[in-house]
Protein backbone atom coordinates (compact mmCIF):
# COMPACT_ATOMS: atom_id res chain seq x y z
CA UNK A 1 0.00 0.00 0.00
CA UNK A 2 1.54 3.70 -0.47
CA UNK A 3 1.07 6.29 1.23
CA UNK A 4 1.51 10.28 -0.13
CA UNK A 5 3.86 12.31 2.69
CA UNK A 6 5.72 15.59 3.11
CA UNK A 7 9.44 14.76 3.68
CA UNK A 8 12.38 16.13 4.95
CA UNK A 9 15.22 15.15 3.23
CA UNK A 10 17.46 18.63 4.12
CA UNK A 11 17.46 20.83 6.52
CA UNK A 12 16.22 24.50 5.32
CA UNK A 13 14.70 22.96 1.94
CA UNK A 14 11.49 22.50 1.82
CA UNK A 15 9.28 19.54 2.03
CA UNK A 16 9.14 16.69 -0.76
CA UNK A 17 6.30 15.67 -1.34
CA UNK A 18 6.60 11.49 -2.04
CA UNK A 19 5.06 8.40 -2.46
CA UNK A 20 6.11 5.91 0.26
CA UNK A 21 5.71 1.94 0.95
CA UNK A 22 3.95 1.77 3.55
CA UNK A 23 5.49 -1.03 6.23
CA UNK A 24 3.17 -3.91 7.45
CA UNK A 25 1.48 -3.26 10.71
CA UNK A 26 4.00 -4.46 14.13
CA UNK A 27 2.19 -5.22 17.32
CA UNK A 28 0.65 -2.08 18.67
CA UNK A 29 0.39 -0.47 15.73
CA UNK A 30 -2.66 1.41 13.93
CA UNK A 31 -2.93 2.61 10.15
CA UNK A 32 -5.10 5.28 9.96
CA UNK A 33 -6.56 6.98 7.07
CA UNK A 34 -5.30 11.31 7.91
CA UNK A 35 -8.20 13.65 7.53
CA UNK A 36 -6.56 16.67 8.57
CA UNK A 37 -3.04 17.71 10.21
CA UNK A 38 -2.30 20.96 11.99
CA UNK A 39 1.20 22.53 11.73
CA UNK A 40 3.48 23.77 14.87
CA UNK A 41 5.91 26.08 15.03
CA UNK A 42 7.69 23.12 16.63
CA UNK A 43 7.65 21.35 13.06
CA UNK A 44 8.95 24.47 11.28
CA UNK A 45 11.89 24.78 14.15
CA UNK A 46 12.79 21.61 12.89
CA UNK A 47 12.74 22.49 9.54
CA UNK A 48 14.54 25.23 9.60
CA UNK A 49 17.22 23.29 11.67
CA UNK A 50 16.60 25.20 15.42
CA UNK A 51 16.39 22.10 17.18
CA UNK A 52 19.91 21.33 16.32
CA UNK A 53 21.64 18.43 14.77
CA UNK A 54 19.15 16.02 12.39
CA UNK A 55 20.01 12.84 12.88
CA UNK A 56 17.27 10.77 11.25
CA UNK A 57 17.24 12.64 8.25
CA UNK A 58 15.27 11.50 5.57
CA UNK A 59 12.01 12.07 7.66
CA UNK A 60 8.19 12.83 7.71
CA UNK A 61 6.83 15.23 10.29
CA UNK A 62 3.35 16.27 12.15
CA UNK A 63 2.37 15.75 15.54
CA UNK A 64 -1.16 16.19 15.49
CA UNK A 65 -4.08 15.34 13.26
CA UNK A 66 -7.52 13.47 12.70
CA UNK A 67 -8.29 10.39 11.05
CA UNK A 68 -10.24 7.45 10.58
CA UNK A 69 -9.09 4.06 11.79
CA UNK A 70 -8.26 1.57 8.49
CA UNK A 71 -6.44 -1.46 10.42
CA UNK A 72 -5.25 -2.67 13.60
CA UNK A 73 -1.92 -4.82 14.36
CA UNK A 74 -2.01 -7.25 17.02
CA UNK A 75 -2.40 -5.97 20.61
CA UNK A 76 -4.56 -3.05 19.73
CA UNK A 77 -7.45 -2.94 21.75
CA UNK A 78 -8.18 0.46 22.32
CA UNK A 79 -9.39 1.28 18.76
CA UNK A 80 -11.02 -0.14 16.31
CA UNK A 81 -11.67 -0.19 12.04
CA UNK A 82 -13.78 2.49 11.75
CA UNK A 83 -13.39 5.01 14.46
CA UNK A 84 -12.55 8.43 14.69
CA UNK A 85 -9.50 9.31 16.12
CA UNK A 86 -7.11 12.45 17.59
CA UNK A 87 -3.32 11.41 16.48
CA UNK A 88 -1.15 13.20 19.39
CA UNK A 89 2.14 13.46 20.20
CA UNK A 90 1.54 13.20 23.39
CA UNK A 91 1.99 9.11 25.49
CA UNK A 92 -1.50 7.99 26.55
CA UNK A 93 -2.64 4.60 27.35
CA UNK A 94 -1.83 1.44 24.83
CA UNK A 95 1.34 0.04 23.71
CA UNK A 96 4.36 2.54 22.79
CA UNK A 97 6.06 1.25 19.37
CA UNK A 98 8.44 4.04 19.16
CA UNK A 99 9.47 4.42 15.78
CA UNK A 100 8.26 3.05 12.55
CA UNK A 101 9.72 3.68 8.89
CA UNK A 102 8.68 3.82 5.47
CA UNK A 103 10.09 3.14 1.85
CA UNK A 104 11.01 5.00 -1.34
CA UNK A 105 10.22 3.33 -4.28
CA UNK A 106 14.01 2.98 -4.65
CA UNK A 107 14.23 1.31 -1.13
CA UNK A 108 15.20 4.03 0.66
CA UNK A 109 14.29 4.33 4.08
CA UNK A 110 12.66 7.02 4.91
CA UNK A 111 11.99 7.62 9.35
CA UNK A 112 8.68 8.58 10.71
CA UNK A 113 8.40 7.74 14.53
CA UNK A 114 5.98 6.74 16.75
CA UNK A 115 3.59 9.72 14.66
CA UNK A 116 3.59 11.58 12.32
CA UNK A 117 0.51 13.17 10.57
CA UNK A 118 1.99 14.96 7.26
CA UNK A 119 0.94 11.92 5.32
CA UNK A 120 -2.53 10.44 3.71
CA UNK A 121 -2.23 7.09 5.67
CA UNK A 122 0.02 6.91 8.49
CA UNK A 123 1.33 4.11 10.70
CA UNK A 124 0.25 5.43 14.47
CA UNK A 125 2.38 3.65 17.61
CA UNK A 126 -1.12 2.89 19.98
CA UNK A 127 -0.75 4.92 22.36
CA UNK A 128 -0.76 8.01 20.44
CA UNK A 129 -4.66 7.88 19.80
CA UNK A 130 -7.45 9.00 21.14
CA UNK A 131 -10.87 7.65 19.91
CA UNK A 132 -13.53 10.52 19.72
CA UNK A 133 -17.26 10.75 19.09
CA UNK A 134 -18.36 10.09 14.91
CA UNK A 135 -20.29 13.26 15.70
CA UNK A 136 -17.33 15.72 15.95
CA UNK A 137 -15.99 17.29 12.86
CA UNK A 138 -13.03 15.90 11.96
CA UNK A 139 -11.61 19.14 11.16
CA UNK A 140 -12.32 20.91 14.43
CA UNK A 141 -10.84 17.60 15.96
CA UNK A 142 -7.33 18.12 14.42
CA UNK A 143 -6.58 20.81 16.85
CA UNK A 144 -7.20 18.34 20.26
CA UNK A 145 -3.83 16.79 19.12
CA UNK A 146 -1.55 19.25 20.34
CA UNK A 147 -3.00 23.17 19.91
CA UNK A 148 -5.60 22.27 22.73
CA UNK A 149 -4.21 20.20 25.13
CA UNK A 150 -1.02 21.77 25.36
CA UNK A 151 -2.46 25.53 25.33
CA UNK A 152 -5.42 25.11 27.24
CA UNK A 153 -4.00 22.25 29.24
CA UNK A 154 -1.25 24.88 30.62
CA UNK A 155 -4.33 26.85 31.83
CA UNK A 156 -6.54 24.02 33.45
CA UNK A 157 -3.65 21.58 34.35
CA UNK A 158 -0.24 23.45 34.73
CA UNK A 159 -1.18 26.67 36.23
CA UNK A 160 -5.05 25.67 37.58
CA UNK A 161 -6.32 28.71 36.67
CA UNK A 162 -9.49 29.54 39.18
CA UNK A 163 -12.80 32.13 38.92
CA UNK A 164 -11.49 35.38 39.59
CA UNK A 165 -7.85 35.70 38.88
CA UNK A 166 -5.54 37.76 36.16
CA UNK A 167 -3.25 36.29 33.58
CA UNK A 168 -1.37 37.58 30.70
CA UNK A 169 -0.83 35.18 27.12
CA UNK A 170 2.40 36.00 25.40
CA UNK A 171 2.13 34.98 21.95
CA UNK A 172 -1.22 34.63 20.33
CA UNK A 173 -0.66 31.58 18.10
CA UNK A 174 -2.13 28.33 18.01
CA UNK A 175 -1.37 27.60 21.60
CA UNK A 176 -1.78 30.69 23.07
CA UNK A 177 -5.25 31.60 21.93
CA UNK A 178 -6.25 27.70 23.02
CA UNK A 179 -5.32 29.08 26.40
CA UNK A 180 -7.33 32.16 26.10
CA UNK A 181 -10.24 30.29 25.03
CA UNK A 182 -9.54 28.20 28.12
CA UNK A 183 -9.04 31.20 30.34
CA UNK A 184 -12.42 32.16 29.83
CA UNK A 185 -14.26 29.34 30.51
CA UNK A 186 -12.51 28.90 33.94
CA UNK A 187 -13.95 32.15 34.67
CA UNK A 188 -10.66 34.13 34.75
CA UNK A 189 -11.56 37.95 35.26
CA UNK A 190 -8.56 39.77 33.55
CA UNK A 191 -7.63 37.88 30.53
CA UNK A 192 -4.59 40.39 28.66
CA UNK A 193 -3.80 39.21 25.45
CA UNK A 194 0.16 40.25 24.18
CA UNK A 195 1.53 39.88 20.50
CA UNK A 196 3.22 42.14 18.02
CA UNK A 197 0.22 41.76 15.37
CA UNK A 198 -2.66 43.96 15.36
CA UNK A 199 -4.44 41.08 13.60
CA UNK A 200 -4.08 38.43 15.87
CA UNK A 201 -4.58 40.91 18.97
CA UNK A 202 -8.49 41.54 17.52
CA UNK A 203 -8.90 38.25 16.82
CA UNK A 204 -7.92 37.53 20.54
CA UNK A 205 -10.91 40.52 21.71
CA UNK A 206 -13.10 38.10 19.74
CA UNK A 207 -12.09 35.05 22.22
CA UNK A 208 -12.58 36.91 24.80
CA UNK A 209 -9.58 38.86 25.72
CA UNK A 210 -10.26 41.95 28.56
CA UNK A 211 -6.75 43.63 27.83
CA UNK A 212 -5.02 43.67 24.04
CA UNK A 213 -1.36 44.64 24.19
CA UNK A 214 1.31 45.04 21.16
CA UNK A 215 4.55 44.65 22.48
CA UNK A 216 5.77 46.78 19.53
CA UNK A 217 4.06 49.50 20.57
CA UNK A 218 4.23 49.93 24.39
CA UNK A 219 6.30 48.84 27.45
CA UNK A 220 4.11 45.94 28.17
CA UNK A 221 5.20 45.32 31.80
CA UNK A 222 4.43 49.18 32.26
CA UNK A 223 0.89 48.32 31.09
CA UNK A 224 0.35 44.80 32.73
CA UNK A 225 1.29 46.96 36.21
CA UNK A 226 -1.33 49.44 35.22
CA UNK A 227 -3.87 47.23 34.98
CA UNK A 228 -3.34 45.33 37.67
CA UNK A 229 -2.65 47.81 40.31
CA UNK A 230 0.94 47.57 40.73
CA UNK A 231 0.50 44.27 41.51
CA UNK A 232 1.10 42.15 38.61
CA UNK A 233 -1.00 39.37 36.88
CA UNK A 234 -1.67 36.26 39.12
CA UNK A 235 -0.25 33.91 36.00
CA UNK A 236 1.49 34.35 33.23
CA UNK A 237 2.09 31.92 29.89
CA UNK A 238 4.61 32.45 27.54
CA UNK A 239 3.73 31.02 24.06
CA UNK A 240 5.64 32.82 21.77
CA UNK A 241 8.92 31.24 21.95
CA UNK A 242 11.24 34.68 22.53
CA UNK A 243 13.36 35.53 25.02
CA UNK A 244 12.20 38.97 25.32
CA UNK A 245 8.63 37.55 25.75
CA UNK A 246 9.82 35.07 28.35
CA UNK A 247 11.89 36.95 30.05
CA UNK A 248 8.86 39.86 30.64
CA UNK A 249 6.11 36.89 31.31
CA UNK A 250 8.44 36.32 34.82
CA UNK A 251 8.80 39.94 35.44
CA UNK A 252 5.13 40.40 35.11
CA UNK A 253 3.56 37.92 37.83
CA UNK A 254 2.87 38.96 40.80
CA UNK A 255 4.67 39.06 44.43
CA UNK A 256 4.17 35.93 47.03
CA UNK A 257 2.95 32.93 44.61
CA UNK A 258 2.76 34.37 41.25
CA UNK A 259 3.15 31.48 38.55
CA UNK A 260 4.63 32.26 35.01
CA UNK A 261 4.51 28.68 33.26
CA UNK A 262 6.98 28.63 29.72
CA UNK A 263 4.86 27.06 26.60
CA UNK A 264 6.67 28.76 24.23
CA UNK A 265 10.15 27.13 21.94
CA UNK A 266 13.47 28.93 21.94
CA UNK A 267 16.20 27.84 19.37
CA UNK A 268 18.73 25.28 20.21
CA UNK A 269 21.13 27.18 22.50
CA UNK A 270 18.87 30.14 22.98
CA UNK A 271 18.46 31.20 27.30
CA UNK A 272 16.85 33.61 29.18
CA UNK A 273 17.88 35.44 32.31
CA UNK A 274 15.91 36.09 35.29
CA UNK A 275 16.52 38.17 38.73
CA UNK A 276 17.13 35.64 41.25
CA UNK A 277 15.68 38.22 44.09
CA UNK A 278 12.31 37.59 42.19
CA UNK A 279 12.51 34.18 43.43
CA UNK A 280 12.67 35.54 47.11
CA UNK A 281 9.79 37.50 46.36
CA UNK A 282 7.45 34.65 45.61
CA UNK A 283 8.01 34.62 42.07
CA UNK A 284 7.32 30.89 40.49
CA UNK A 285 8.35 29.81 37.20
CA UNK A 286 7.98 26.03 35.19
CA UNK A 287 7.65 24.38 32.33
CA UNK A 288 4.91 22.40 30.75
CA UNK A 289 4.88 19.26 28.85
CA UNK A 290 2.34 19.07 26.66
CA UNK A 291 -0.07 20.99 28.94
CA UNK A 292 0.15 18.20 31.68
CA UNK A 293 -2.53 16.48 29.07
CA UNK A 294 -3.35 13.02 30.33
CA UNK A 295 -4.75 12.49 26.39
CA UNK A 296 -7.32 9.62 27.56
CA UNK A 297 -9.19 11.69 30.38
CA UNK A 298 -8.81 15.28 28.60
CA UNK A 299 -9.20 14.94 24.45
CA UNK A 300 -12.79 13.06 25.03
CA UNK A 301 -13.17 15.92 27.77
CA UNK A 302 -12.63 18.64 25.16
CA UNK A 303 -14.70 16.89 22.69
CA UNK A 304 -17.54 17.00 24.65
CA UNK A 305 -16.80 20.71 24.97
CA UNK A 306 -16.93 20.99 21.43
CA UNK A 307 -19.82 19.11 20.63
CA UNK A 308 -21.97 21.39 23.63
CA UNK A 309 -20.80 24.72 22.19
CA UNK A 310 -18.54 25.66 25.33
CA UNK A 311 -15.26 25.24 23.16
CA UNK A 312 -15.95 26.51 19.79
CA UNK A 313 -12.49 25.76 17.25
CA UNK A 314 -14.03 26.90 13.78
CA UNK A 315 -12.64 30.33 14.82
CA UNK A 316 -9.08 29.10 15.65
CA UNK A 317 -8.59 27.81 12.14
CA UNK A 318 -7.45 30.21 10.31
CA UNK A 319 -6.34 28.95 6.96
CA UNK A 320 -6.93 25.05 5.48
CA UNK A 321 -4.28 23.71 2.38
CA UNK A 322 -4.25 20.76 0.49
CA UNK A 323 -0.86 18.43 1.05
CA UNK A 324 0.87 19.54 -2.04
CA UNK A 325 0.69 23.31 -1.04
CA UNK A 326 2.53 22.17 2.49
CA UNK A 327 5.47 24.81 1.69
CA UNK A 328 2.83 27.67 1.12
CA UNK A 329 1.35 26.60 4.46
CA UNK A 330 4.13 26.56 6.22
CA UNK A 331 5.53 30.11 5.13
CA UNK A 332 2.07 31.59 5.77
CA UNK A 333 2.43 29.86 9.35
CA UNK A 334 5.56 32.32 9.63
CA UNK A 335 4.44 35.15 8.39
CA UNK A 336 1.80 35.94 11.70
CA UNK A 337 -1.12 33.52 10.65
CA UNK A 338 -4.04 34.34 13.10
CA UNK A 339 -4.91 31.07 14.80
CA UNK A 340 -4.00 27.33 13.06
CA UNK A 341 -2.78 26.12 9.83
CA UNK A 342 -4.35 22.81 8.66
CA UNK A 343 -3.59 20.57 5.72
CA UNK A 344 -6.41 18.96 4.12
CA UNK A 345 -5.37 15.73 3.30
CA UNK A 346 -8.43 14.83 1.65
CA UNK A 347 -8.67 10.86 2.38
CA UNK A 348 -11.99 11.24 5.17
């Protein structure tokens, strides 16, 4: 059977798109038909070699998508031909079959992974799926494979954002306006939205941001002070992936048990500095993986959101392509899309 993919063959070129072999099924693994695939800057760091040294080069890429299940390899028990699914990069229940590889025509290899979702059919390691309701759009479920449970996750899991309190988004991507949508429904009162495009800041009003800031245009600690008293925002997420952004996201929490929680990618090498008095003052700042997502308990959770109105996606997707125009997608992803990138892959 052959699959079409996007590959990476070298590093700053852009994607091939091939015809592949695909591999027969190893215990644990599903082959699922891809309906659509979202894009993350994560992908185009890699891409544009930010992540450092390649080693598996030639490669496919995507880390989250939708599908519909074609066949099963032996083990699988927690999907079936047929269902719907969430591909995510993130390790939920079933068996983990790390890697997986696929063929050129000429025989050769060309790595994939555990996932990858820049393909029509793609091998899928177990525990990387979620099964979801028939009901849900496939398209709208693309964006539970990563853009949701890692941006709202950050809010709801990470930081437990309660009824009541402040917090400031840095970065108004994918990720970050997933956490604003995720803000709101946990009833946060000041919700300030920060970016350097006027575009994306009015789309973030529309989510339901209370404050709009363009960091290329004002001192946005000055600002997040003003709003908040003097007191600074009770948490902070930096989604954006700069230094500047992180390094003001710290600065900008408040006194005794503010939390600033890093989303955001910085290029291999890349670090920020903070003022280690900050600590003293109560100052907290993590990481996230993945938003804390337990993919099993919270993509069927967010699914249900969808399908009740309380999380509505259609907004966040701001642009679909088809696979061949992958390249176009990807530079429009750089040049301040509003929201996510999807490829159609037009199997589903």
């Amino acid at each position: 059977m052959i699959t079409k993919a996007a590959v990476l063959s070298e590093i700053n070129n852009p994607l091939n798109i091939e015809e592949l072999i695909i591999p027969e099924l190893k215990e644990g693994q599903v082959l699922v038909k891809i309906a659509y695939s979202g894009i993350c800057h994560s992908q185009i760091n890699e891409i544009r070699g930010l992540k450092g040294e390649d080693k598996f080069l030639p490669h496919t890429l995507g880390h989250e998508g939708s599908g519909i299940v074609e066949a099963v390899g032996f083990g699988v028990t927690k999907v079936k031909i047929g269902d719907s699914v969430v591909l995510t990069w993130i390790k939920g229940s079933g068996m983990d079959v790390p890697s997986v590889s696929y063929k050129r025509n000429d025989g050769i290899k060309v790595n994939s992974g555990a996932i990858s979702t820049f393909l029509t059919r793609a091998v899928i390691s177990e525990n990387r799926l979620v099964k979801i309701p028939a009901a849900l759009g496939l398209k709208e479920a693309a964006l539970l494979g990563c853009a949701i449970p890692t941006g709202a996750g950050t809010v709801i899991n990470t930081a437990n954002v309660s009824s009541g309190k402040s917090i400031a988004i840095f970065g108004m991507g994918g990720i970050g306006f997933s956490a604003l949508l995720a803000a709101r429904i946990k009833g946060a009162s000041i919700i300030i939205a920060v970016d350097i495009a006027e575009d994306k800041l009015i789309q973030a009003g529309v989510f339901g941001a209370t404050h709009m800031l363009n960091a290329g245009k004002v001192n946005v600690l000055d600002f997040i002070m003003k709003i908040t008293d003097n007191k600074g925002v009770d948490y902070a997420i930096e989604s954006a992936g700069k230094i500047q952004s992180m390094e003001t996201a710290f600065k900008s929490v408040r006194d005794k048990g503010g939390l600033c929680v890093i989303a955001g990618n910085l290029s291999h090498g890349e670090k920020i500095q903070v003022d280690p008095f900050d600590f003293i003052k109560g100052k907290h700042i993590i990481g996230t993986w993945g938003g804390e997502t337990q993919p099993d308990r919270d993509i069927p959770m967010y699914a249900e959101w969808v399908l009740s109105g309380k999380l509505g996606l259609k907004d966040l997707i701001c642009k679909v392509y088809e696979l061949e125009q992958i390249n176009q997608a990807i530079d429009y992803m750089q040049q301040h899309s509003v929201g996510r990138v999807l490829i159609n892959m037009g199997e589903c």
